[in-house]
Protein backbone atom coordinates (compact mmCIF):
# COMPACT_ATOMS: atom_id res chain seq x y z
CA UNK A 1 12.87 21.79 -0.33
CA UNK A 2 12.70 18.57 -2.15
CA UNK A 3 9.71 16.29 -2.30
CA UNK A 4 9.23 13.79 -0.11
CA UNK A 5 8.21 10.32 -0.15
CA UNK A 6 6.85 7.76 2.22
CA UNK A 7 7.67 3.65 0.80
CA UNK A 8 6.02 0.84 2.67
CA UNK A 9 7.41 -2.75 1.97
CA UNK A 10 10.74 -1.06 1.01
CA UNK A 11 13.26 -3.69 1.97
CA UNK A 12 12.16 -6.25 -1.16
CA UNK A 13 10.42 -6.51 -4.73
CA UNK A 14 8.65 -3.78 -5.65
CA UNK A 15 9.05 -1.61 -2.73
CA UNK A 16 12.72 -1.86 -3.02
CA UNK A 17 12.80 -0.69 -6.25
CA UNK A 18 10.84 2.11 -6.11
CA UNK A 19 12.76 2.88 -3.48
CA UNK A 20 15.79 3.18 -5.73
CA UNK A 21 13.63 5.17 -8.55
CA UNK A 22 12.61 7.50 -6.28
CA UNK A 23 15.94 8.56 -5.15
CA UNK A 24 17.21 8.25 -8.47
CA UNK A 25 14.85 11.33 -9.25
CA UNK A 26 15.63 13.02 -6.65
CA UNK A 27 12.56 12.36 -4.23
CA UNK A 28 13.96 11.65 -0.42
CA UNK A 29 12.60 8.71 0.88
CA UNK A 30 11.45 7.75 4.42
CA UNK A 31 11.69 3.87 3.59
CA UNK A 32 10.22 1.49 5.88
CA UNK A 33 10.43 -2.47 6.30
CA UNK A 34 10.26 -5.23 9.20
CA UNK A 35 13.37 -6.84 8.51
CA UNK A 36 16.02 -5.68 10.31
CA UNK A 37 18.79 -7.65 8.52
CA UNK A 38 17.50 -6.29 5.02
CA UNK A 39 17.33 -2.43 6.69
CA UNK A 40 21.00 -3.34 7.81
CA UNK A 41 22.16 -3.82 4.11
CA UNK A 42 20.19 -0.91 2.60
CA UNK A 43 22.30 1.33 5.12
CA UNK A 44 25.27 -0.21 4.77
CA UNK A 45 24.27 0.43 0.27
CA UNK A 46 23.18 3.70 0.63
CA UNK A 47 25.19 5.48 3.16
CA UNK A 48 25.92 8.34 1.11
CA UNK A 49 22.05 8.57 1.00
CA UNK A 50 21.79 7.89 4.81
CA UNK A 51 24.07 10.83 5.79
CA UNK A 52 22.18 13.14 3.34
CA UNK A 53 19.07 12.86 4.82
CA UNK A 54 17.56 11.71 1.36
CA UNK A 55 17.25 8.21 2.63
CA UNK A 56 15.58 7.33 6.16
CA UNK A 57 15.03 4.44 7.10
CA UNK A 58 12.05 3.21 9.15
CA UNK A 59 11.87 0.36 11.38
CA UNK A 60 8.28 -1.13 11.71
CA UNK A 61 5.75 -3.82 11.80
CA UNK A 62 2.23 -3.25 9.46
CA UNK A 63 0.73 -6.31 10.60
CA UNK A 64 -1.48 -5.15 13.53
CA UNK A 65 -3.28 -1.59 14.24
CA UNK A 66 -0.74 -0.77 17.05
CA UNK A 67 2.23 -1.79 14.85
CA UNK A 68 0.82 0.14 11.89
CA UNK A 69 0.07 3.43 14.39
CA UNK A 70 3.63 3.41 15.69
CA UNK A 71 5.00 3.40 12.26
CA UNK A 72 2.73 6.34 11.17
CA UNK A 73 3.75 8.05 14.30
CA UNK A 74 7.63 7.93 13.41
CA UNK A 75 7.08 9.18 10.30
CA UNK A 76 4.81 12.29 11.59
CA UNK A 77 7.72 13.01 13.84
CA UNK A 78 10.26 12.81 10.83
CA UNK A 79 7.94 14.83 8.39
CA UNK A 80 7.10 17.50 11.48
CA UNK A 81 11.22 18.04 11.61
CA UNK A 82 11.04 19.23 7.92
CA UNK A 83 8.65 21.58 6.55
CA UNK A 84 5.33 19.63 7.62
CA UNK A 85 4.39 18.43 4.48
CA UNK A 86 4.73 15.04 2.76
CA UNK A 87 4.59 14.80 -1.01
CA UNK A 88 4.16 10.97 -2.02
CA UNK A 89 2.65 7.91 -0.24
CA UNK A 90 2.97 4.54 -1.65
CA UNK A 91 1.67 1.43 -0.10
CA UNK A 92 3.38 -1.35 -0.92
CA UNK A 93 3.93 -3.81 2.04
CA UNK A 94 1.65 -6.87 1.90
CA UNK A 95 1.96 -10.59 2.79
CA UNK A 96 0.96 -13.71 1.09
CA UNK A 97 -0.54 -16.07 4.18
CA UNK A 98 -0.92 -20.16 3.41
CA UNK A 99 -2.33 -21.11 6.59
CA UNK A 100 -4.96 -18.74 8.78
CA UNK A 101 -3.54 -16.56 11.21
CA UNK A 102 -4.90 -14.00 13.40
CA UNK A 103 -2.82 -10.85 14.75
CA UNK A 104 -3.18 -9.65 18.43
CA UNK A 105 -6.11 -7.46 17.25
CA UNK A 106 -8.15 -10.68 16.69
CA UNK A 107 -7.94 -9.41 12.77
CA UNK A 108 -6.76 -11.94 10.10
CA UNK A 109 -3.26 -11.37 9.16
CA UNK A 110 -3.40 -10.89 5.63
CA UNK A 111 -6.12 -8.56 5.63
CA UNK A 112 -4.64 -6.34 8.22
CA UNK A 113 -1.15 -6.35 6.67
CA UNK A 114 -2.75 -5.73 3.21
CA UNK A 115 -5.57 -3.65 3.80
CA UNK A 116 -6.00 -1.80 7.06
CA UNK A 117 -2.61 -1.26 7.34
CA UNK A 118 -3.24 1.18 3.83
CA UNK A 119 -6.55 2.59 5.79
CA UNK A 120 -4.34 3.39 9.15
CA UNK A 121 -1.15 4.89 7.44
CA UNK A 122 -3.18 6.99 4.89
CA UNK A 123 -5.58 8.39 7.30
CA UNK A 124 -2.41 9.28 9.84
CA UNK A 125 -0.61 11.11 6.89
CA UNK A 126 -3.83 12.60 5.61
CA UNK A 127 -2.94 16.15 7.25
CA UNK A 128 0.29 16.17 6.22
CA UNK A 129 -0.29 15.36 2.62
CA UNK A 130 -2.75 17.75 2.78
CA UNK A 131 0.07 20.75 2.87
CA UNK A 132 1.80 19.76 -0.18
CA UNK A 133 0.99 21.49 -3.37
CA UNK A 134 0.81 17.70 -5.01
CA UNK A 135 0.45 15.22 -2.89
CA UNK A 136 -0.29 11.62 -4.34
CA UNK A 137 -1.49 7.99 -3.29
CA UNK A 138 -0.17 4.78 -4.51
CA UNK A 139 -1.83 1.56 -3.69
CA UNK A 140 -0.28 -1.76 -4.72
CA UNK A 141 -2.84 -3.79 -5.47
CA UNK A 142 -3.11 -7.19 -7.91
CA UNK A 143 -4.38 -8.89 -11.22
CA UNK A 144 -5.66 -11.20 -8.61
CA UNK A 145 -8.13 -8.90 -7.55
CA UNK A 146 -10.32 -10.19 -10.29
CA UNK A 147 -11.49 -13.19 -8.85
CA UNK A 148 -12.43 -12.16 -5.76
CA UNK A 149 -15.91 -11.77 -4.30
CA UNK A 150 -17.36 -9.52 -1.65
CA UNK A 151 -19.06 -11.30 1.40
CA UNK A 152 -20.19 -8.50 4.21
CA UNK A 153 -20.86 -11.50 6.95
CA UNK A 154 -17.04 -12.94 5.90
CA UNK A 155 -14.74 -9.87 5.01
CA UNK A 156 -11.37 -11.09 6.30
CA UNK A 157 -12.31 -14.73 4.98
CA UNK A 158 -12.47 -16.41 8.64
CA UNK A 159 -14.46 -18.49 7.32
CA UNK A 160 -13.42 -20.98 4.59
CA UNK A 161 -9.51 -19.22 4.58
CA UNK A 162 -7.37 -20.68 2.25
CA UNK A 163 -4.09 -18.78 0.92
CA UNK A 164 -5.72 -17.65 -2.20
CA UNK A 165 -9.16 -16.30 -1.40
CA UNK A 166 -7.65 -14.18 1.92
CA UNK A 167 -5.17 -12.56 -0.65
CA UNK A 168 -7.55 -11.88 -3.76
CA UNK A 169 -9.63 -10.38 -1.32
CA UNK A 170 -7.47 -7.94 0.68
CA UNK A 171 -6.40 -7.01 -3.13
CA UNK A 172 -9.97 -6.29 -3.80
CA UNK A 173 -10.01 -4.01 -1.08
CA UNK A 174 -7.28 -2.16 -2.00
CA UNK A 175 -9.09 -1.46 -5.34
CA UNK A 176 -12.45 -0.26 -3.39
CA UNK A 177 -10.12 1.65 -0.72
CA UNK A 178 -8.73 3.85 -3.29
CA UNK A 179 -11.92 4.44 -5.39
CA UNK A 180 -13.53 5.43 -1.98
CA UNK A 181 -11.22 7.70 -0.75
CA UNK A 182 -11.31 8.83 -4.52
CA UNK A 183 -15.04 9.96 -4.31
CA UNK A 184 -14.73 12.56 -1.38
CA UNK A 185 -11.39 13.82 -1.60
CA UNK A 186 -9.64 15.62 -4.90
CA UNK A 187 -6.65 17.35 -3.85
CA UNK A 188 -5.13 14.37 -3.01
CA UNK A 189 -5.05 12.51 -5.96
CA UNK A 190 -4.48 8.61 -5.43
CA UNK A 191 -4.06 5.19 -7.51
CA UNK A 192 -4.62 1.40 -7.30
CA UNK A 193 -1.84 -0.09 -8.95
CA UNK A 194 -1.99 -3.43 -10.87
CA UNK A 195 1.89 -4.48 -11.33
CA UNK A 196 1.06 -6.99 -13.20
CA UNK A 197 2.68 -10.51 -12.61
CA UNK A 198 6.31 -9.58 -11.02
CA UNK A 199 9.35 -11.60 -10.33
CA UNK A 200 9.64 -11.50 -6.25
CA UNK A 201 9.72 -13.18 -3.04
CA UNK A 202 6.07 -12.45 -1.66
CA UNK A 203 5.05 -16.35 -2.37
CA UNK A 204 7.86 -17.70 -0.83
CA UNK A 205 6.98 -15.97 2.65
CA UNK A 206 4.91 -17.42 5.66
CA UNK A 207 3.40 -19.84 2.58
CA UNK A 208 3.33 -23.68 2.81
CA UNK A 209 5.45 -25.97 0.53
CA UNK A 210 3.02 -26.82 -2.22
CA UNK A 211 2.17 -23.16 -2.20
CA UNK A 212 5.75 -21.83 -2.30
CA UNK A 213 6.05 -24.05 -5.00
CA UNK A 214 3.50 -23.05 -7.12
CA UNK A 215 4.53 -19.44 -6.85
CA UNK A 216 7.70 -19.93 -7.64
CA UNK A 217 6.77 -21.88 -10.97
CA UNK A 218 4.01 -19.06 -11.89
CA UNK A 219 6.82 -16.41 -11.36
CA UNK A 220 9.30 -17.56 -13.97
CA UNK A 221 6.80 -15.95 -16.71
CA UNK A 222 6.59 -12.83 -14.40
CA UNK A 223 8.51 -9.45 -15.54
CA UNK A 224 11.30 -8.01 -13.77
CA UNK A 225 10.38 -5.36 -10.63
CA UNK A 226 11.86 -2.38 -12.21
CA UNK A 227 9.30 -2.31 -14.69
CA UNK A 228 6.39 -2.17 -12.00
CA UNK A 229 8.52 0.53 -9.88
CA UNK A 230 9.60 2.90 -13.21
CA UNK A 231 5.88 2.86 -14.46
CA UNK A 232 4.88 3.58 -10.36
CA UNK A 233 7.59 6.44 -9.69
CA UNK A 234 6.21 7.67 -13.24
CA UNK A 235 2.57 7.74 -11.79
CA UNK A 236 3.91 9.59 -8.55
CA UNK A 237 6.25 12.09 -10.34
CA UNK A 238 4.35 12.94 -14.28
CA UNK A 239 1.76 15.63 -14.56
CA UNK A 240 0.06 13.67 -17.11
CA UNK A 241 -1.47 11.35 -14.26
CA UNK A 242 -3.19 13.97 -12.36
CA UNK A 243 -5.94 13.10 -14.89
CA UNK A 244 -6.25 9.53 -13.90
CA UNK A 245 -6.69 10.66 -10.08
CA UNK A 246 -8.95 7.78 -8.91
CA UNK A 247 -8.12 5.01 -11.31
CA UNK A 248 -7.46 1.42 -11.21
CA UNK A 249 -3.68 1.60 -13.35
CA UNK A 250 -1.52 -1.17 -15.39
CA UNK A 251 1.93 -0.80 -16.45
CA UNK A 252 1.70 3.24 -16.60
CA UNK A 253 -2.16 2.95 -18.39
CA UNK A 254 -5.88 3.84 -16.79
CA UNK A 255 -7.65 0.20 -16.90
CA UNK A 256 -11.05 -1.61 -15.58
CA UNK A 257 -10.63 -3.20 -12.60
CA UNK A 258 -13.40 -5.70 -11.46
CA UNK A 259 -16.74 -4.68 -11.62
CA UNK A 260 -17.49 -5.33 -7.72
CA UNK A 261 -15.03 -2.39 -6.90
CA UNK A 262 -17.48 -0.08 -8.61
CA UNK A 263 -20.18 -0.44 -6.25
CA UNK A 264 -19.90 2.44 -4.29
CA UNK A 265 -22.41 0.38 -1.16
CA UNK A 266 -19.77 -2.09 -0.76
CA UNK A 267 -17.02 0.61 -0.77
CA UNK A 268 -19.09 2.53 2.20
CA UNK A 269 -19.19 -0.93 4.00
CA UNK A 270 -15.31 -1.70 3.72
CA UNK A 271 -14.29 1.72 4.87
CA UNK A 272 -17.10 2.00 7.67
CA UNK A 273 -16.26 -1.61 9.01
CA UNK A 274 -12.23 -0.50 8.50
CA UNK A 275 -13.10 3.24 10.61
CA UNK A 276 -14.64 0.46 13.64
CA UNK A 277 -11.63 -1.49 13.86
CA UNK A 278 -9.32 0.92 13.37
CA UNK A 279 -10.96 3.57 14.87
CA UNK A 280 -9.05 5.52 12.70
CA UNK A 281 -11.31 8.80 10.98
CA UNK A 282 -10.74 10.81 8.01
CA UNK A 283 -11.71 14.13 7.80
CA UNK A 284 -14.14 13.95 5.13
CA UNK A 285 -15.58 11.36 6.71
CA UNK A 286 -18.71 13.53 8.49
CA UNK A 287 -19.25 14.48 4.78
CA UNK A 288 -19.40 11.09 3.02
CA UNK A 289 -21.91 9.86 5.70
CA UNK A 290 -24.46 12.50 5.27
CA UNK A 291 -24.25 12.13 1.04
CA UNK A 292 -23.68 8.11 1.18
C-alpha cells in the first residue's frame, strides 16, 4: 500500500502546497483545514484525487484541545480503515493573532493553534506512526523563532501580548517540541522546519490594519511557497534526511536554531506544562521523567 500522509493547514500557503507535492509523488494525503469554502474548491480541483482515495479531506478546527482531539480522532478512524499505519505527519496550521484572545480552554489562541495543537495531534498519531517502517515528523516552525525568549511564569505571553512576541514564541516552542520529542524517541524521526520568509496569507488573518500592513510589505521580498513545500516533501520522502532526525532545517539544510531551544530544562518544562493542559501522554513519557 502506498504511504500515507497527514497535512495540517492544508487549505493555504505552505500547507497547500505540500499538499500538491505530496500527491504529486505519490503519497495519499488526509488533508485537513477550517475553511469550509477553501475545502469546497480543493474537492471540486482534485476530484479525480477525491474518488481515488489519494486525497481526503478533513474538516476541523486546531484552535482549542477539544477541536484539535476531534480532528485526531477522524483521522485515527480513517488510518484504522487502511492498514493501521500512518507514514508522514506534517504540522503546518498556525495563526498570526494582533490582538489577545483566549480559546474556550482559557489557553491563548496563538499558542494553542501553534503549539499544543502539534503536542495533541502528534501524541494521538504516535501509535499509529509507530507501525510504519518510516514514519516522519514535520514541524513548521519560523526565522522568527530567534528573537524570542523563554519566561516559565508567562509561557502563552498573557502578560504583555502583543502580535509579535505571542507568535515568536509559539515558534520557539515548536523548535523545543521537536528537539524534545527528539531526545527519547528514534524510530520516529522528526524536524523543525524554518521556511524561511514565504509569500502567503498568514499576516493578513485575524491581524489588525497596521499589522496586516506591515506583513504584507515584508512579504514582497519573501520566496514563493513551492520552494518551502519541495524542500519539505524532500525532507519527508529522501533517505538522506534520516541523518538529520532531530534537527532544526532551512531550505532542505541541517542549521542552528536559537540557542534557548537547546536547553533541554526548558524543553522538560514546555512539554510537562503542555502534558497538564492537554492531558495528553506519550508513551515514553514514564521514561523521560525518571532520566530528566
Amino acid at each position: 500500500m502506498k504511504r500515507l500522509s497527514v497535512v495540517t493547514g492544508a487549505t493555504s500557503g505552505i500547507g497547500y502546497e505540500v499538499m500538491v507535492e505530496l500527491l504529486n509523488h505519490d503519497v495519499d494525503v488526509i488533508a485537513v483545514g477550517r475553511n469550509i469554502n477553501k475545502l469546497n474548491e480543493i474537492e471540486k480541483r482534485f476530484e479525480d484525487k477525491i474518488k481515488s482515495k489519494e486525497l481526503i479531506l478533513v474538516r476541523g478546527d486546531l484552535s482549542d484541545n477539544q477541536g484539535s482531539m476531534d480532528v485526531s480522532k477522524n483521522i485515527i478512524d480513517l488510518i484504522q480503515a487502511r492498514d493501521g499505519k500512518l507514514d508522514l505527519l506534517i504540522n503546518v496550521a498556525g495563526i498570526v493573532k494582533s490582538g489577545y484572545e483566549e480559546n474556550k480552554d482559557h489557553n491563548e489562541l496563538t499558542f494553542a493553534t501553534n503549539h499544543l495543537s502539534v503536542y495533541i495531534l502528534t501524541g494521538l498519531l504516535y501509535p499509529f506512526l509507530k507501525k510504519s517502517k518510516d514514519p516522519r515528523v514535520l514541524v513548521v516552525s519560523s526565522l522568527s523563532h530567534y528573537r524570542a525568549c523563554f519566561d516559565k511564569t508567562n509561557l502563552q505571553s498573557k502578560r504583555f501580548y502583543n502580535v509579535l512576541r505571542g507568535y515568536q514564541r509559539s515558534k520557539l516552542y515548536n523548535v523545543m517540541f521537536v528537539y524534545r520529542f527528539s531526545r527519547f524517541e528514534k524510530d520516529i524521526k522528526i524536524y523543525a522546519i524554518d521556511p524561511g520568509l514565504v509569500k502567503t496569507d498568514i499576516g493578513d488573518k485575524h491581524t489588525n490594519t497596521i499589522a496586516n500592513f506591515v506583513w504584507r510589505m515584508r512579504r514582497k521580498s519573501g520566496v514563493d511557497v513551492d520552494i518551502p513545500a519541495k524542500h519539505m516533501v524532500d525532507i519527508a520522502i529522501l533517505d538522506r534526511y534520516l541523518m538529520d532526525h532531530g534537527s532544526y532545517m532551512k531550505l532542505g539544510k541541517k542549521t542552528k536554531s536559537s540557542r534557548i531551544t537547546y536547553h533541554t530544562d526548558k524543553q522538560d518544562f514546555l512539554w510537562k506544562e503542555s502534558e497538564k493542559i492537554t492531558h495528553v501522554t506519550y508513551p515514553f513519557d514514564e521514561v523521560s521523567i525518571e532520566e530528566s
